[in-house]
N, C-alpha and C. Protein backbone atom coordinates (compact mmCIF):
# COMPACT_ATOMS: atom_id res chain seq x y z
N UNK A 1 125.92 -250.72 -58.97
CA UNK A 1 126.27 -249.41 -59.44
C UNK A 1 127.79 -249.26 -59.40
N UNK A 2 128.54 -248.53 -60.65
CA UNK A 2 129.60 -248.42 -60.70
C UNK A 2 129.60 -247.22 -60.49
N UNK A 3 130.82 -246.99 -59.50
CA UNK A 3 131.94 -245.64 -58.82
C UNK A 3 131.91 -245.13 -59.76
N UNK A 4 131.81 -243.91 -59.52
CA UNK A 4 132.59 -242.69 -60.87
C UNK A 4 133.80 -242.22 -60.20
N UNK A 5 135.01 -242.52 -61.90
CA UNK A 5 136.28 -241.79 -61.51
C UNK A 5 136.42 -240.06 -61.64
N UNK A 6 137.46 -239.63 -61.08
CA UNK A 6 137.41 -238.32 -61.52
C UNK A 6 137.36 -237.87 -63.17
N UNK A 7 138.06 -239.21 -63.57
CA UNK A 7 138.28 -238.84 -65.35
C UNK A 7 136.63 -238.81 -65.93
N UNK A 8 135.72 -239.54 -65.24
CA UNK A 8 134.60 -239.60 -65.96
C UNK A 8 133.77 -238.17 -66.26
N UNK A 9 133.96 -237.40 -65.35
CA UNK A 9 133.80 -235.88 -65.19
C UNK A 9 134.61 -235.05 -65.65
N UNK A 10 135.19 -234.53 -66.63
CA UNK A 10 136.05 -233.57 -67.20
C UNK A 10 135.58 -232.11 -66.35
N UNK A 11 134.50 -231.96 -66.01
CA UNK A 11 133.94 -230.47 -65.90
C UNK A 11 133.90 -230.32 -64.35
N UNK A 12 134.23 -229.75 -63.37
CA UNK A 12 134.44 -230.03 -62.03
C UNK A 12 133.73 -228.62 -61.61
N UNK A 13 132.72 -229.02 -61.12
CA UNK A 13 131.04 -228.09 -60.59
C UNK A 13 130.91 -227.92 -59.60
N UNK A 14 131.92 -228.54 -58.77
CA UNK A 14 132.31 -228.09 -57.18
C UNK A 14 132.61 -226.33 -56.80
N UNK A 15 132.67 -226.07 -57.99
CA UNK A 15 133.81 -225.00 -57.44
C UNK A 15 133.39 -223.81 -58.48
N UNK A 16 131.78 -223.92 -58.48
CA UNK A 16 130.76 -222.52 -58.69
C UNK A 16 130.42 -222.78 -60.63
N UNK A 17 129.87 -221.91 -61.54
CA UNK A 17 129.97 -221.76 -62.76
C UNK A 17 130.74 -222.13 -63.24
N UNK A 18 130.91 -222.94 -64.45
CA UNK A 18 131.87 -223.26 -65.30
C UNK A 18 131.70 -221.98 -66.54
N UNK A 19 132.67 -221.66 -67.32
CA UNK A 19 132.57 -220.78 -68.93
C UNK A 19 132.42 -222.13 -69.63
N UNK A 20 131.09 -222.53 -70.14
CA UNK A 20 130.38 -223.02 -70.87
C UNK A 20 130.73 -222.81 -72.28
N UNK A 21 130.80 -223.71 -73.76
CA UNK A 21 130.48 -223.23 -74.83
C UNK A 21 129.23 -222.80 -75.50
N UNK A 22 128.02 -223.07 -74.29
CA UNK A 22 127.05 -223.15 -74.58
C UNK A 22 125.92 -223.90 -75.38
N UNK A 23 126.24 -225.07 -75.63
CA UNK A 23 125.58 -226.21 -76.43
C UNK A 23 124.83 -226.58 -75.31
N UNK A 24 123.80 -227.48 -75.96
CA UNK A 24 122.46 -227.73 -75.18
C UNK A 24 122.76 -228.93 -74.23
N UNK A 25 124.09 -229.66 -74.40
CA UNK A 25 124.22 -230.56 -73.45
C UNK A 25 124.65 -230.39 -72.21
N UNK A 26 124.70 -228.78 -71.94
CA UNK A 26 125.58 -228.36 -70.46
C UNK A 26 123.89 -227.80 -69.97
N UNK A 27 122.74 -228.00 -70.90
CA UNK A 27 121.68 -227.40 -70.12
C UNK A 27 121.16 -228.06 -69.13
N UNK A 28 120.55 -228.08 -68.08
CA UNK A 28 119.70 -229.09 -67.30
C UNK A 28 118.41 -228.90 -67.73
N UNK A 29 117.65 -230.47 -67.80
CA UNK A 29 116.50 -230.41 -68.41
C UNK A 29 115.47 -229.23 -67.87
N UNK A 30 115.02 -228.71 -66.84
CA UNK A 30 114.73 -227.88 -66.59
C UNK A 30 114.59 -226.15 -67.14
N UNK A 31 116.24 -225.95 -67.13
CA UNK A 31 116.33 -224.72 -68.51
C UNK A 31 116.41 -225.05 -70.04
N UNK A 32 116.49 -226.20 -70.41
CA UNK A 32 115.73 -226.58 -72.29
C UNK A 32 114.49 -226.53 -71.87
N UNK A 33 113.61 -227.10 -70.67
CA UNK A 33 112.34 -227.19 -71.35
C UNK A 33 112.06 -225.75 -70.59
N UNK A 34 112.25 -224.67 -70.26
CA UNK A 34 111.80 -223.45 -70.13
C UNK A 34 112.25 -222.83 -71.48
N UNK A 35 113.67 -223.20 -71.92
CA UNK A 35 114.14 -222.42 -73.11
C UNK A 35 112.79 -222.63 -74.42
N UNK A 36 112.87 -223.93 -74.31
CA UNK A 36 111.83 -224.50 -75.56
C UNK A 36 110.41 -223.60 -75.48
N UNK A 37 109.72 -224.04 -74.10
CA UNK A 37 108.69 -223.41 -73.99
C UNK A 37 108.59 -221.86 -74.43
N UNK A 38 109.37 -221.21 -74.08
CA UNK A 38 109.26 -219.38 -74.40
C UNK A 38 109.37 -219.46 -76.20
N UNK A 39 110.13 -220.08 -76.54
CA UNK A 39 110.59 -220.08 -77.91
C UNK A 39 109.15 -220.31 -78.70
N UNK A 40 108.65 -221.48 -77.86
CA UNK A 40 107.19 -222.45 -78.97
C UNK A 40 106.40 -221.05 -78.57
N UNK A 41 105.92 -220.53 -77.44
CA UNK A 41 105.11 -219.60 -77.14
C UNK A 41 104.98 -218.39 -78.26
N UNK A 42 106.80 -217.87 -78.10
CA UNK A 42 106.82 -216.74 -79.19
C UNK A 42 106.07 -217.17 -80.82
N UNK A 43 106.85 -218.07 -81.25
CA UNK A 43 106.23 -218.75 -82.50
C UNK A 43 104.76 -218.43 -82.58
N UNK A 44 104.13 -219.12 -81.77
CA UNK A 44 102.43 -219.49 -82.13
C UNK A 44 101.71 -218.27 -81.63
N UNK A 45 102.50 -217.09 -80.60
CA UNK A 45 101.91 -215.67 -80.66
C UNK A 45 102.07 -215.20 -82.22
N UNK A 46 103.87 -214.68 -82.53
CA UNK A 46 103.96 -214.07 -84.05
C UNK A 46 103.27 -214.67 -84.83
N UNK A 47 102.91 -216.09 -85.22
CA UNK A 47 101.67 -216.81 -86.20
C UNK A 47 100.64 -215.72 -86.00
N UNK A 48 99.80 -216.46 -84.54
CA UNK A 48 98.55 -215.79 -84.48
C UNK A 48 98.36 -214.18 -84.83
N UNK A 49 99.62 -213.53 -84.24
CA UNK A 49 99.73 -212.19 -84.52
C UNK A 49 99.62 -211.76 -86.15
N UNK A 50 100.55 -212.49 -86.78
CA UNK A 50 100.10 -212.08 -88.50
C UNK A 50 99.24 -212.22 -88.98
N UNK A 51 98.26 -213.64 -88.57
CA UNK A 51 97.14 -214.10 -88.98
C UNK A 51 96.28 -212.72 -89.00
N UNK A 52 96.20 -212.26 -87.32
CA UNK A 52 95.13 -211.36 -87.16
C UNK A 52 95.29 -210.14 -87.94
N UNK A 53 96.15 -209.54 -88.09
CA UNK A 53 97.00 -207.96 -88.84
C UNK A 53 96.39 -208.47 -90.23
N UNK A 54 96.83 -209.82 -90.87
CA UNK A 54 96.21 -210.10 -92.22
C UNK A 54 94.71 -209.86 -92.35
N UNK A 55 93.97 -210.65 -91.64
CA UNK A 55 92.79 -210.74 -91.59
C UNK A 55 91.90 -209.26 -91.29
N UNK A 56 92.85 -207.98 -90.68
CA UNK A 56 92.31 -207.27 -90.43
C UNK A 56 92.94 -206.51 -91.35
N UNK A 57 93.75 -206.45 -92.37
CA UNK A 57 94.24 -205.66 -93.67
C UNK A 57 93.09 -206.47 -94.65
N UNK A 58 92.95 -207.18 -94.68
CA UNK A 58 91.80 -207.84 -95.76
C UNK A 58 90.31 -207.21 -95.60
N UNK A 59 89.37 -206.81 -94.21
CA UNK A 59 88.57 -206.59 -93.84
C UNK A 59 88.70 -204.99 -93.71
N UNK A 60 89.73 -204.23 -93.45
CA UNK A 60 90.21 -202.77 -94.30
C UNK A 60 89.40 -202.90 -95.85
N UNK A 61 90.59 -203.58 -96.57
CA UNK A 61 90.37 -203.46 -97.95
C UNK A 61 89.22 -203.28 -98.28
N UNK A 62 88.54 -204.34 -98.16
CA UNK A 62 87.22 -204.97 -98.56
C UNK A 62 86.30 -203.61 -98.55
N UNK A 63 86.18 -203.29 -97.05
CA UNK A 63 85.49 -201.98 -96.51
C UNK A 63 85.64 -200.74 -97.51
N UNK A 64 86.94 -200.57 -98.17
CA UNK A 64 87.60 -199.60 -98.56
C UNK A 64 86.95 -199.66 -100.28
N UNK A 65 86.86 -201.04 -100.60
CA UNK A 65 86.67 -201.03 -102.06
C UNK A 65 85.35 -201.18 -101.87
N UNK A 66 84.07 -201.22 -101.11
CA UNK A 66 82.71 -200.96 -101.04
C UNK A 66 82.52 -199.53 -100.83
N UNK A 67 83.40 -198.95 -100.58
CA UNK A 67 82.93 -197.19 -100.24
C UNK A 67 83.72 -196.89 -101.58
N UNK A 68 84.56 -197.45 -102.34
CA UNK A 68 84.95 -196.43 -103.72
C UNK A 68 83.77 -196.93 -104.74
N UNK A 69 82.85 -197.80 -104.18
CA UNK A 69 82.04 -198.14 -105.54
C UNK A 69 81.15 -197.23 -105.34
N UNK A 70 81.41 -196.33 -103.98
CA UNK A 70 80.24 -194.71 -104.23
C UNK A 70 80.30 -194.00 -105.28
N UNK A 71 79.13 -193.28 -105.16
CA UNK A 71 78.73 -192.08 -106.30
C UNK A 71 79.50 -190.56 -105.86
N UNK A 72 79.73 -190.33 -104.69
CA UNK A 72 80.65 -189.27 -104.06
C UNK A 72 81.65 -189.22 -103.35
N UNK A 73 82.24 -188.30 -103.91
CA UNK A 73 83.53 -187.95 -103.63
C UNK A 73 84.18 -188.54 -102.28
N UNK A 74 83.25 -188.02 -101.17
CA UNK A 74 83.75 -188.30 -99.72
C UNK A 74 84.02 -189.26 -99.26
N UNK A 75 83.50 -190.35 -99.52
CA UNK A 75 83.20 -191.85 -99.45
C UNK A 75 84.26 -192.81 -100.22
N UNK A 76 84.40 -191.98 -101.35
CA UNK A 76 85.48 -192.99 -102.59
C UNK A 76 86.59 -192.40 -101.70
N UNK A 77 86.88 -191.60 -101.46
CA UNK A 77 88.31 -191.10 -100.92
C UNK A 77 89.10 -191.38 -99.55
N UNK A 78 87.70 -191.77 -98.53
CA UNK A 78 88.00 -192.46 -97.26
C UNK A 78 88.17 -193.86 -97.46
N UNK A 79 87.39 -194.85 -99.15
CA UNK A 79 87.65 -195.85 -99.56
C UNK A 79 89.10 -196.17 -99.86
N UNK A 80 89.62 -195.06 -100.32
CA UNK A 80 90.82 -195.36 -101.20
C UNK A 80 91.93 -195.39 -99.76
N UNK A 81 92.02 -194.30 -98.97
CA UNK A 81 92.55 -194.54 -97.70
C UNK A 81 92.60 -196.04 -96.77
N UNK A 82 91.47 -196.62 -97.14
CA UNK A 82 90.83 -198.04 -96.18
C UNK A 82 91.51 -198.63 -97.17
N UNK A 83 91.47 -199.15 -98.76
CA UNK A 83 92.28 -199.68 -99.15
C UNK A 83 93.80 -200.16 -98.96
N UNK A 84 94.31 -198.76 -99.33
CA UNK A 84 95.84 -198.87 -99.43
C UNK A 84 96.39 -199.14 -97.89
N UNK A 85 95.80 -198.46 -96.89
CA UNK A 85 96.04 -199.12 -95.35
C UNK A 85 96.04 -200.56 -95.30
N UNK A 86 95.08 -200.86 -95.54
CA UNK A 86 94.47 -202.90 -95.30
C UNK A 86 95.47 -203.27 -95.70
N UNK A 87 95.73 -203.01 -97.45
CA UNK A 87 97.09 -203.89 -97.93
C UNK A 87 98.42 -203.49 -97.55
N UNK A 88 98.40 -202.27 -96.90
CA UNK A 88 99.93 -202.01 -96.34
C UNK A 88 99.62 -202.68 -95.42
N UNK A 89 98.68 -203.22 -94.46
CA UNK A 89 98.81 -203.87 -92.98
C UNK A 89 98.97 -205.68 -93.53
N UNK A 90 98.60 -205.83 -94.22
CA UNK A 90 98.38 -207.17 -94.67
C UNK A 90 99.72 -207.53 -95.36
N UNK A 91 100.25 -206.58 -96.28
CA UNK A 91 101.54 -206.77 -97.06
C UNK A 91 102.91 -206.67 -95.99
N UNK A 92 103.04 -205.76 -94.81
CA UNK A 92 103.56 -205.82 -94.16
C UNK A 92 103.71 -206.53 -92.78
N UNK A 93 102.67 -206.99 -93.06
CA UNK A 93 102.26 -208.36 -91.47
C UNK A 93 103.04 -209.64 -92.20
N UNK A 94 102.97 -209.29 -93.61
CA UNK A 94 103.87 -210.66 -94.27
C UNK A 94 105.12 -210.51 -94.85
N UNK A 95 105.33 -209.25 -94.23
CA UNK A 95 106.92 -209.29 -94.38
C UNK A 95 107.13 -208.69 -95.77
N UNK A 96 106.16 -208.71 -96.86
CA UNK A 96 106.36 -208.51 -98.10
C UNK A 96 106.45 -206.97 -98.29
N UNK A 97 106.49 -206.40 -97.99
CA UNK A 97 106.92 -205.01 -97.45
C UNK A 97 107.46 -204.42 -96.35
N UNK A 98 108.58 -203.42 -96.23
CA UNK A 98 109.29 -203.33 -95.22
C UNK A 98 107.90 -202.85 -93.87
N UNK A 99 108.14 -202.63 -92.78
CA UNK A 99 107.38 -201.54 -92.17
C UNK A 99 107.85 -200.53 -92.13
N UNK A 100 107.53 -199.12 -91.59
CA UNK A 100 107.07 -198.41 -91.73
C UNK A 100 108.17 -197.73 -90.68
N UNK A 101 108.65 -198.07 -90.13
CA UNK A 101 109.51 -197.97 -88.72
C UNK A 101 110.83 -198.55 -89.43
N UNK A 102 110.97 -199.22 -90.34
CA UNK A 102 112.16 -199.03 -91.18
C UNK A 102 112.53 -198.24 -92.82
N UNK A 103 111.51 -197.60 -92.87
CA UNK A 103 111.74 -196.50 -94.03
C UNK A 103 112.35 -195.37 -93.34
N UNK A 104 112.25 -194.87 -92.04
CA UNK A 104 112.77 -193.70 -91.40
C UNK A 104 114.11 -194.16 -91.06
């Protein structure tokens, strides 16, 4: 094993926190793989999360356009409500419409 000189160390950690530029090579493996982990977590929640909002704007709709194929009034009109909800939840789970919390 070869000695390390002082030159081999530019960064001198004796003497508490360094001001970092923050690139991933001052991380210790420990905080990348916590950083990574929270990051992959968020990802595959927001997936699953749109999936479900879609799937449950589709199952709106659906509901919504079986009650407007009624013969009365009451029914077509709570249809048309179940409609346009589903695809606002479905259109806006995909981003393809703003939400609703940014029109105000």
């Amino acid at each position: 094993m070869v000695p390390s000189s002082p030159d081999d160390n530019p960064v001198d950690t004796s003497t508490g926190p360094q001001a970092t530029d923050g690139s991933v090579e001052d991380l210790s493996e420990e905080e990348l793989y916590a950083i990574v982990r929270v990051a992959t977590e968020d990802a595959v929640l927001g997936a699953l999360g749109t999936l479900m909002f879609v799937g449950i704007g589709i199952v709106l709709a659906s509901w919504g356009a079986a009650l407007l194929m009624s013969a009365t009034p009451l029914p077509a009109a709570i249809g048309v409500v179940l409609v346009l909800f589903g695809a606002y939840l479905a259109l806006s789970s995909l981003r393809m419409i703003p939400p609703v919390r940014e029109w105000v």
